[in-house]
C-alpha atoms as a PDB file:
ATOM      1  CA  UNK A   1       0.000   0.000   0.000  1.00  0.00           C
ATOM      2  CA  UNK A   2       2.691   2.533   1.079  1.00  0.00           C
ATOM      3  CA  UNK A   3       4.647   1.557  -2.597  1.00  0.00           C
ATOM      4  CA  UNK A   4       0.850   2.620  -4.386  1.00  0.00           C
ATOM      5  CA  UNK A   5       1.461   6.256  -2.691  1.00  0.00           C
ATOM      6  CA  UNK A   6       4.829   6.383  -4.244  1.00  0.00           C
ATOM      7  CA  UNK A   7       5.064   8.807  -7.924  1.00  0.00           C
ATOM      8  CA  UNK A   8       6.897   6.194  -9.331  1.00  0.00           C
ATOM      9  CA  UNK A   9       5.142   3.332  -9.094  1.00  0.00           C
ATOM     10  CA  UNK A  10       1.701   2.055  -9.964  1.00  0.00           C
ATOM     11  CA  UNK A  11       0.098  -0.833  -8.035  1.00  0.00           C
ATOM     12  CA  UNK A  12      -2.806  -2.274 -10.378  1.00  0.00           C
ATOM     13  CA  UNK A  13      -5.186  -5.080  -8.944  1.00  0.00           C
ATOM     14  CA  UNK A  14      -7.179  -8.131 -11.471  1.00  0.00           C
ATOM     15  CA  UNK A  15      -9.650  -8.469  -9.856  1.00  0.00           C
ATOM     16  CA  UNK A  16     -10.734 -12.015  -8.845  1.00  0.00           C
ATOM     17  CA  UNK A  17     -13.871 -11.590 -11.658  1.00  0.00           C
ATOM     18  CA  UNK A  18     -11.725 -11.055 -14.407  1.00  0.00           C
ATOM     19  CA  UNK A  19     -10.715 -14.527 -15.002  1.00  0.00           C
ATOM     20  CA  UNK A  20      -7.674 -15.976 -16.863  1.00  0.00           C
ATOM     21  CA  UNK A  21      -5.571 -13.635 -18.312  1.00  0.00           C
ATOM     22  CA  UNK A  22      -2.040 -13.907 -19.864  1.00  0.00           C
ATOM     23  CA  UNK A  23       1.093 -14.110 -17.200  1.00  0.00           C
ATOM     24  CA  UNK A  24      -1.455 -15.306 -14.822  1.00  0.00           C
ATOM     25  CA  UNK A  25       0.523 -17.328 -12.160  1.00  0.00           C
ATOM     26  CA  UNK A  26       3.956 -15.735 -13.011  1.00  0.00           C
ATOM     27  CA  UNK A  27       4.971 -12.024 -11.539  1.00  0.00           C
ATOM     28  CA  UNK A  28       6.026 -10.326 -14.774  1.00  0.00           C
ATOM     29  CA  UNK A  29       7.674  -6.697 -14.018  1.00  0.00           C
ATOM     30  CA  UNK A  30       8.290  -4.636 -16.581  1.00  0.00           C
ATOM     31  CA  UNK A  31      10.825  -1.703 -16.539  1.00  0.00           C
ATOM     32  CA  UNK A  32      10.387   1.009 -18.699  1.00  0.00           C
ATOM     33  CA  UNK A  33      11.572   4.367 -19.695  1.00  0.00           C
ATOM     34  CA  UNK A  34      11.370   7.280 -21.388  1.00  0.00           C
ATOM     35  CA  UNK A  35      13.722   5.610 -24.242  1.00  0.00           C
ATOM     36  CA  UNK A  36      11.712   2.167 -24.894  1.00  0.00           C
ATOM     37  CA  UNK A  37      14.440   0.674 -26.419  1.00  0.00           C
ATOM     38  CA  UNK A  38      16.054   0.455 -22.866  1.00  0.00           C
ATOM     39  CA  UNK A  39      13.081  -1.449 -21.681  1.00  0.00           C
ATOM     40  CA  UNK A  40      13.257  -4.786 -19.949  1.00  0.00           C
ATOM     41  CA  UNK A  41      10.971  -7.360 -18.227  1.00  0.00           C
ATOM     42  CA  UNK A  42      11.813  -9.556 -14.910  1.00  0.00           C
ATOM     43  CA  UNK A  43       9.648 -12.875 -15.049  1.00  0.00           C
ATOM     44  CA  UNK A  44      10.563 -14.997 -11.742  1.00  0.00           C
ATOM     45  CA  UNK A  45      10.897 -18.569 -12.255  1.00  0.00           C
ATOM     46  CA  UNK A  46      11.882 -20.996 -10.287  1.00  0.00           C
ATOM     47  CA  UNK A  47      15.693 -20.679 -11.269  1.00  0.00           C
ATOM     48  CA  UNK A  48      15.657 -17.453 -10.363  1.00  0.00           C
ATOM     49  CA  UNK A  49      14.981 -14.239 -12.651  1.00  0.00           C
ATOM     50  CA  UNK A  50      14.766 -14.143 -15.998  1.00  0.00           C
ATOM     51  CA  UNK A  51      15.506 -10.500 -18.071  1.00  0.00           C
ATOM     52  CA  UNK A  52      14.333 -10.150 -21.370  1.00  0.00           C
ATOM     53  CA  UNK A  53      15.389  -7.454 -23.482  1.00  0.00           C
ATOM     54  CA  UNK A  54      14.960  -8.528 -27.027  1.00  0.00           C
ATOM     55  CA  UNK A  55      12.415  -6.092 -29.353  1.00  0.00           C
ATOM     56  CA  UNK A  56      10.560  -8.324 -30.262  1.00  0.00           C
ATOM     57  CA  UNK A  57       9.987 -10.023 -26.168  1.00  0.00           C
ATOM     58  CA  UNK A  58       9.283  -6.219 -25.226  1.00  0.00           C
ATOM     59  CA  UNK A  59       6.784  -6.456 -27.996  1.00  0.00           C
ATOM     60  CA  UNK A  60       5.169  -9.624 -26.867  1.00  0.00           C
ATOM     61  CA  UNK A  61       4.949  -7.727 -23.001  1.00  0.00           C
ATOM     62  CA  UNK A  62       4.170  -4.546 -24.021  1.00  0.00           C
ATOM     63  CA  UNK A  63       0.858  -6.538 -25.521  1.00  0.00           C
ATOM     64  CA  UNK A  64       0.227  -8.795 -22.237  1.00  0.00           C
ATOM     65  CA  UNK A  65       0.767  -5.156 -20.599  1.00  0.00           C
ATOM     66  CA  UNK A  66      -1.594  -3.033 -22.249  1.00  0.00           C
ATOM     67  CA  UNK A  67      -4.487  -6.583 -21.735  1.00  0.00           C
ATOM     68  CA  UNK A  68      -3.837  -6.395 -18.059  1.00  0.00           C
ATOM     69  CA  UNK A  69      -4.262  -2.745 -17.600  1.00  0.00           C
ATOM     70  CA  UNK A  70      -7.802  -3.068 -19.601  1.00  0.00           C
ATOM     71  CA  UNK A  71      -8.887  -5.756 -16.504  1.00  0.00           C
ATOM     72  CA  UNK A  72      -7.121  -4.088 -13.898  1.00  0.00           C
ATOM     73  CA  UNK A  73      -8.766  -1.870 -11.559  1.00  0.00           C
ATOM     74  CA  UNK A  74      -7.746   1.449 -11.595  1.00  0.00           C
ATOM     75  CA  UNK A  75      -4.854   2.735  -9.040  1.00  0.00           C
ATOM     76  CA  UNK A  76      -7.408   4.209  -6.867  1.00  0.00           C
ATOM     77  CA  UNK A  77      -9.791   1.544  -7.185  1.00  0.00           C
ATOM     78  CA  UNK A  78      -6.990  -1.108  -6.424  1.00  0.00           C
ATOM     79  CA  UNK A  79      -5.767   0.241  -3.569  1.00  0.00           C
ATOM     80  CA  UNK A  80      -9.236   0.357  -2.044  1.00  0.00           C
ATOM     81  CA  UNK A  81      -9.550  -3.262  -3.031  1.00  0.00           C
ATOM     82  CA  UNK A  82      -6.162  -3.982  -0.880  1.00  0.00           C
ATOM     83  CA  UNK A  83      -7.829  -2.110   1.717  1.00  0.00           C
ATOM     84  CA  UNK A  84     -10.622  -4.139   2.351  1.00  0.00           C
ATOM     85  CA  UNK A  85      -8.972  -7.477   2.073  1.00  0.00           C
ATOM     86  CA  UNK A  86      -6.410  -6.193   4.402  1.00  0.00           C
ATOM     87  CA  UNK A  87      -9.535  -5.244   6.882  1.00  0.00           C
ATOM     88  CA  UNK A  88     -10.891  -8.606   6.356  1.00  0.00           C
ATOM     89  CA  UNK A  89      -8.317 -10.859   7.504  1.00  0.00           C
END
């Protein structure tokens, strides 16, 4: 919750009626900047991390990206939702 206050980060929730989605099951995290070329997503895996880097992987996330934030909640709406689960345990 205290990370959702922060400028430079955005905590987004799925909501548990959203169903499958792509990534499900698999923290993806995907740095970006102002020079997309730079860009680079984390998947953890058992191993330990995996960076990809490639255009055409950042392609491939950019796309599972943009689908999650269409089922997300928004940032206010999520943190509200982390709220009340929080209250209710």
């Amino acid at each position: 919750m205290a990370a959702s206050e922060r400028d430079n980060v955005t905590v987004l929730v799925i909501p548990f009626s959203a169903g499958e989605f792509p990534g499900s099951g698999q923290t993806i995290a995907y740095a970006a900047g102002p020079t997309p070329e730079l860009d680079t997503v984390q998947l953890d895996q058992m191993g330990g991390p995996v960076f990809h880097d490639a255009a055409a992987q950042l392609s491939r996330y950019r796309a599972v990206m943009e689908l999650l934030t269409k089922k997300a909640l928004s940032a206010a709406a999520s943190r509200d939702f982390i709220h009340n689960i929080a209250h209710e345990l």
